[in-house]
Protein backbone atom coordinates (compact mmCIF):
# COMPACT_ATOMS: atom_id res chain seq x y z
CA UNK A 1 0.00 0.00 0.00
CA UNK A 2 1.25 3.70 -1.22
CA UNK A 3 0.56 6.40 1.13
CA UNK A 4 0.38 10.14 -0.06
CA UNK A 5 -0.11 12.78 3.10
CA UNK A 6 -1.61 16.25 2.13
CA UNK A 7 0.64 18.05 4.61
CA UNK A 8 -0.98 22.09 3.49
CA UNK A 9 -2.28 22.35 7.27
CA UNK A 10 0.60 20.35 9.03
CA UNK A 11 3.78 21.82 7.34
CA UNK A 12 3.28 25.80 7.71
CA UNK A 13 2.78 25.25 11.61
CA UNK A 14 5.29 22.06 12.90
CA UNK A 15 8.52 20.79 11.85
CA UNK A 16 7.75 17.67 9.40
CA UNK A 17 10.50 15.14 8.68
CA UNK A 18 9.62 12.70 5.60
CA UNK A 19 12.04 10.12 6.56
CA UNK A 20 10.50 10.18 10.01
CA UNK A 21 6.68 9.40 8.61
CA UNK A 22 7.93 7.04 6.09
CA UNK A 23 5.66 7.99 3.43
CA UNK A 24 5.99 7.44 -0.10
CA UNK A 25 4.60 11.49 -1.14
CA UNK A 26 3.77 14.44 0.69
CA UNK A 27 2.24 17.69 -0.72
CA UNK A 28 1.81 21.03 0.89
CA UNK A 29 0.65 24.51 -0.62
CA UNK A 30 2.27 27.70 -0.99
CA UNK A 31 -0.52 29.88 0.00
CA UNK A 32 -0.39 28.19 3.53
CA UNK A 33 3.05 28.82 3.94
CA UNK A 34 2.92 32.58 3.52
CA UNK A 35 3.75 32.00 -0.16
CA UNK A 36 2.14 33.10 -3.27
CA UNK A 37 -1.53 30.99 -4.46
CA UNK A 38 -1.69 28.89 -7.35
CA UNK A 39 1.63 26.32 -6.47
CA UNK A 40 2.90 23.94 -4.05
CA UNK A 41 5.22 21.16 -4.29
CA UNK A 42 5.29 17.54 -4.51
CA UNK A 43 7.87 15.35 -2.38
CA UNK A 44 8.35 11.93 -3.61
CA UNK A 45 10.21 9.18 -3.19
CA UNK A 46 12.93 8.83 -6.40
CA UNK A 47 11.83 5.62 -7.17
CA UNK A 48 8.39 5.73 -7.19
CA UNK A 49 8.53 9.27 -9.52
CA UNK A 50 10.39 7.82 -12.02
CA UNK A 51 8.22 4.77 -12.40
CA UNK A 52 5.32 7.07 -12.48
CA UNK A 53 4.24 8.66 -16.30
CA UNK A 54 4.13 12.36 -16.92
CA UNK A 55 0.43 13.69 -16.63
CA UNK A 56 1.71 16.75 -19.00
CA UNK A 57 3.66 17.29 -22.11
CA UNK A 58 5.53 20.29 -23.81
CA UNK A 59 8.89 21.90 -23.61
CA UNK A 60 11.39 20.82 -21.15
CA UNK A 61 10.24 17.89 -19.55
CA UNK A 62 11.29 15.63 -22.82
CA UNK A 63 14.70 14.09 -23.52
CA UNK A 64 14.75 12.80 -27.30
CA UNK A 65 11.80 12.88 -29.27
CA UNK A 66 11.32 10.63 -32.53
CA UNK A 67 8.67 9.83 -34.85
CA UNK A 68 7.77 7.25 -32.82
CA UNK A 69 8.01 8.62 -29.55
CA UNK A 70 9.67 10.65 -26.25
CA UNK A 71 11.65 9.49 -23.43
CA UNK A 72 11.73 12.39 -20.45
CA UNK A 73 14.05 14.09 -19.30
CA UNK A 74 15.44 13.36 -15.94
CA UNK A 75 13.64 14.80 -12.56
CA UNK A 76 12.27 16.93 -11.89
CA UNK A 77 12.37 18.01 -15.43
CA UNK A 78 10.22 14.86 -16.40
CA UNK A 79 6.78 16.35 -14.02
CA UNK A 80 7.85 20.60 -14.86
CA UNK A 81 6.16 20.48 -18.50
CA UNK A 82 5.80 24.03 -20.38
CA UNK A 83 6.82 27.81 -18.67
CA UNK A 84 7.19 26.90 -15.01
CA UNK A 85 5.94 29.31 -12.54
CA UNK A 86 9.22 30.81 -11.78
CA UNK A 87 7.91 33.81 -9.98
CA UNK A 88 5.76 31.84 -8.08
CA UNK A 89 8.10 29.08 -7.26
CA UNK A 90 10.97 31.67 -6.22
CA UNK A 91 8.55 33.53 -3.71
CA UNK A 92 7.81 29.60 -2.71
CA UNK A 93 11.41 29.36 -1.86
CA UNK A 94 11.79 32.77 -0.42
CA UNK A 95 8.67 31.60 2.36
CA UNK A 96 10.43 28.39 2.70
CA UNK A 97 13.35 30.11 4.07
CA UNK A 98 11.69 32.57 6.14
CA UNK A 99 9.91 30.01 8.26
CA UNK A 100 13.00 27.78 8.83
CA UNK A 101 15.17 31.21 9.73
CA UNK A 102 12.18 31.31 12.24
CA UNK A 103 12.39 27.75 13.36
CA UNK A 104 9.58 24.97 12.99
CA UNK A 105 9.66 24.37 16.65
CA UNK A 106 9.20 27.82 17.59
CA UNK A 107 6.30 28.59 15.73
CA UNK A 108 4.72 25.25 16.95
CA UNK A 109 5.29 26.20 20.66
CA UNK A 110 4.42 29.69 20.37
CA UNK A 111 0.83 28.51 18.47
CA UNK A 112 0.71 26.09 21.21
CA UNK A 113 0.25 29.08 23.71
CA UNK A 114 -1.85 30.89 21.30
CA UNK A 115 -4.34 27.80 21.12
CA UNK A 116 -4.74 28.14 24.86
CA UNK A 117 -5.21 31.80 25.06
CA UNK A 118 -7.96 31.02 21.92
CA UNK A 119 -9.59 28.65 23.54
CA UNK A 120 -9.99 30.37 26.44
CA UNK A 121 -11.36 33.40 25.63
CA UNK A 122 -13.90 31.89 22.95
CA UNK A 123 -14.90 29.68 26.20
CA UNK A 124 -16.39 32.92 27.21
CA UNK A 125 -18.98 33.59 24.87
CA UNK A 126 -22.25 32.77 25.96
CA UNK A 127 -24.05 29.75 24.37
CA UNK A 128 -20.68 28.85 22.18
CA UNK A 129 -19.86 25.27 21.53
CA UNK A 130 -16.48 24.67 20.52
CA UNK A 131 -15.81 21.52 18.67
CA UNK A 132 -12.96 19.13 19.55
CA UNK A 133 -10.64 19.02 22.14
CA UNK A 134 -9.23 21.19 24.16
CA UNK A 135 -5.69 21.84 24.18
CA UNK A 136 -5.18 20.34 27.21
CA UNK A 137 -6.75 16.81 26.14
CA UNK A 138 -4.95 16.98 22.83
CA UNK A 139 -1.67 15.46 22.31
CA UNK A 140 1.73 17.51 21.63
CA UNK A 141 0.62 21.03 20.41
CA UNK A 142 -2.58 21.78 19.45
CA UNK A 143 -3.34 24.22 16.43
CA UNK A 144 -4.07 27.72 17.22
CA UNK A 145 -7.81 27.29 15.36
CA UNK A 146 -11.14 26.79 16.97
CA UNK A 147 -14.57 25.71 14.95
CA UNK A 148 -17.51 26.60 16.95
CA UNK A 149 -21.21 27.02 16.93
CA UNK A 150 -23.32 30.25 19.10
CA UNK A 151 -27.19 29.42 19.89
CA UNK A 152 -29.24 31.22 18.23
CA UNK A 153 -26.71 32.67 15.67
CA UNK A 154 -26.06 31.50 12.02
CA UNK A 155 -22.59 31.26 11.17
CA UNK A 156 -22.67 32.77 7.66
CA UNK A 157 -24.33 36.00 9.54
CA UNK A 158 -21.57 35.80 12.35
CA UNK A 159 -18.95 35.89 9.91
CA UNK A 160 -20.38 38.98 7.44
CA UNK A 161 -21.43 40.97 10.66
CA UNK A 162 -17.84 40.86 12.74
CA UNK A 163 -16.13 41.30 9.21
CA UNK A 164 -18.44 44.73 8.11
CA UNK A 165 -18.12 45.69 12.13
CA UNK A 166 -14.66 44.94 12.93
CA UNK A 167 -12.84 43.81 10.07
CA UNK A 168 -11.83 40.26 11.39
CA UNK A 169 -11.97 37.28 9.22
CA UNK A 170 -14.00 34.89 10.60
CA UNK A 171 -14.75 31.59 8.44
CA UNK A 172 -18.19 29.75 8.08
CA UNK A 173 -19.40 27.07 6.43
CA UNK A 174 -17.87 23.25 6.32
CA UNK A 175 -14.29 23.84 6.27
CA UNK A 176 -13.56 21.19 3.61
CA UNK A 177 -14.99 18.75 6.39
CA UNK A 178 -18.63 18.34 5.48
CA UNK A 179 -18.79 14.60 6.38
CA UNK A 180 -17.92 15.88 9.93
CA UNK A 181 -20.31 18.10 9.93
CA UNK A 182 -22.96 15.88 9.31
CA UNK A 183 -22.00 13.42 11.93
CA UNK A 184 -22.44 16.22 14.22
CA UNK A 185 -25.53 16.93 13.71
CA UNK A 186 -24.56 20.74 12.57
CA UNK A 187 -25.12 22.10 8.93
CA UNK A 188 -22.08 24.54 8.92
CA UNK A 189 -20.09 26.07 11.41
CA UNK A 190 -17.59 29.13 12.55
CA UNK A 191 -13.91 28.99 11.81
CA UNK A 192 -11.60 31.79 13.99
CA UNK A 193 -7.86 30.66 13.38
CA UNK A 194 -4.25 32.33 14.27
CA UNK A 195 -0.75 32.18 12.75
CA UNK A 196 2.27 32.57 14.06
CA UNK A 197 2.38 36.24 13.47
CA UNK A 198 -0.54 36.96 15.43
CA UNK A 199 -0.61 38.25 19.26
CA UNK A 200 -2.42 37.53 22.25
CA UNK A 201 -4.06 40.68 22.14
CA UNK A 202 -5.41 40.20 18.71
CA UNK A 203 -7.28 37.28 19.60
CA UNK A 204 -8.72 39.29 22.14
CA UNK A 205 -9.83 41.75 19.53
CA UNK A 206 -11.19 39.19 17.51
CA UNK A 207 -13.29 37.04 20.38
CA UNK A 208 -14.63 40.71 21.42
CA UNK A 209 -15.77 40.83 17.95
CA UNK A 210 -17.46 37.72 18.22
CA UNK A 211 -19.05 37.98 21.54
CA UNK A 212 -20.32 41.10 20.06
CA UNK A 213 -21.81 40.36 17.26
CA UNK A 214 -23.42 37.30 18.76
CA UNK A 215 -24.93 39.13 21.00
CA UNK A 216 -26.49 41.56 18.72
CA UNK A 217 -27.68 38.78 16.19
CA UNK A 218 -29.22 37.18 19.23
CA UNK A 219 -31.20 39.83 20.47
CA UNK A 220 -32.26 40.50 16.46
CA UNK A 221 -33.46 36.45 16.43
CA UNK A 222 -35.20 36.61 19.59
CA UNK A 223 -36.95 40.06 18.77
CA UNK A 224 -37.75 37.90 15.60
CA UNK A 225 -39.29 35.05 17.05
CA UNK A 226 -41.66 37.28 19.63
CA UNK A 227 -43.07 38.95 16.37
């Protein structure tokens, strides 16, 4: 059995050692990485990508072409058909070594802490349920996100109302996890996440948000439902 690990939310936030997970690919996302959108990159094992056949051809990913046929060139030439994205792929590398001038470990202890101090504060907010566990029950590190659902408050009008009011970015809906959704018994839900960049007192900024704007659409619903 192959095993391919989408690493997007792992790599950007922990230190990740292929040879350690003994996989045969990973992939991970440039966007996540505080990279540039549209690329990412593929890890493979040597002899697996050169066993596998190109999914693309064009210029510079052939070796000798005849009438009959193409062998590729060598990798990663062989996957890289056409113009690469060169301006992406250098901003790729440019994120790639900001983060590991930073240190892996750092930012996974320091988004540790700011789990906690997440956690914590959305804890406050009346009628919230947050979903998972809680740092303390989870094992090593836990990410510095927190999916949650306020009675009484949609999560699509939580997240327009503290972005018009406050500017915060606040994500609803399924979170690429619908299945999970449905096993909870919830249609969608609200996303609030950090990064290593972010502060304590930010999160504060952004629960107060939240707390206020659930209180407002609550008051709104329940004016709603006496009419």
């Amino acid at each position: 059995v192959k095993v391919l690990v989408d690493a997007c939310q792992s790599v950007p936030h922990k230190p990740v050692d292929v040879r350690e997970l003994g996989v045969d690919w990973l992939v991970a996302s440039g966007h996540k990485m505080c990279g540039p959108s549209g690329i990412g990159f593929l890890w493979g094992r040597a002899s697996l990508l050169r066993s596998m056949p190109p999914f693309l051809g064009g210029g510079e990913m052939i070796d000798t072409v005849t009438t009959s046929g193409f062998t590729c060139a060598e990798l990663p030439h062989k996957f890289e058909a056409g113009t690469p994205a060169f301006a992406e792929a250098a901003a790729l590398g440019a994120a790639c070594d900001y983060l590991s001038a930073l240190g892996m470990d750092r930012i996974e202890e320091w988004e540790g802490q700011l789990a906690r101090h997440l956690w914590q504060r959305l804890s406050e907010v009346p009628g919230i349920q947050i979903y998972g566990p809680t740092p303390e029950q989870h094992q090593g590190p836990r990410a510095p996100l927190c999916s949650f659902n306020i009675e009484g408050v949609h999560p699509n009008d939580l997240a327009t109302l503290v972005d018009q009011e406050s500017g915060v970015a606040l994500r609803a809906g399924h979170h690429c996890a619908q299945p999970l959704h449905e096993a909870l018994g919830v249609p969608s839900s609200a996303r609030l996440s950090a990064h290593f960049y972010n502060t304590f007192e930010e999160i504060d900024l952004a629960v107060a948000a939240v707390k206020s704007a659930a209180a407002f659409l609550r008051t709104f619903s329940s004016t709603s439902a006496s009419n």
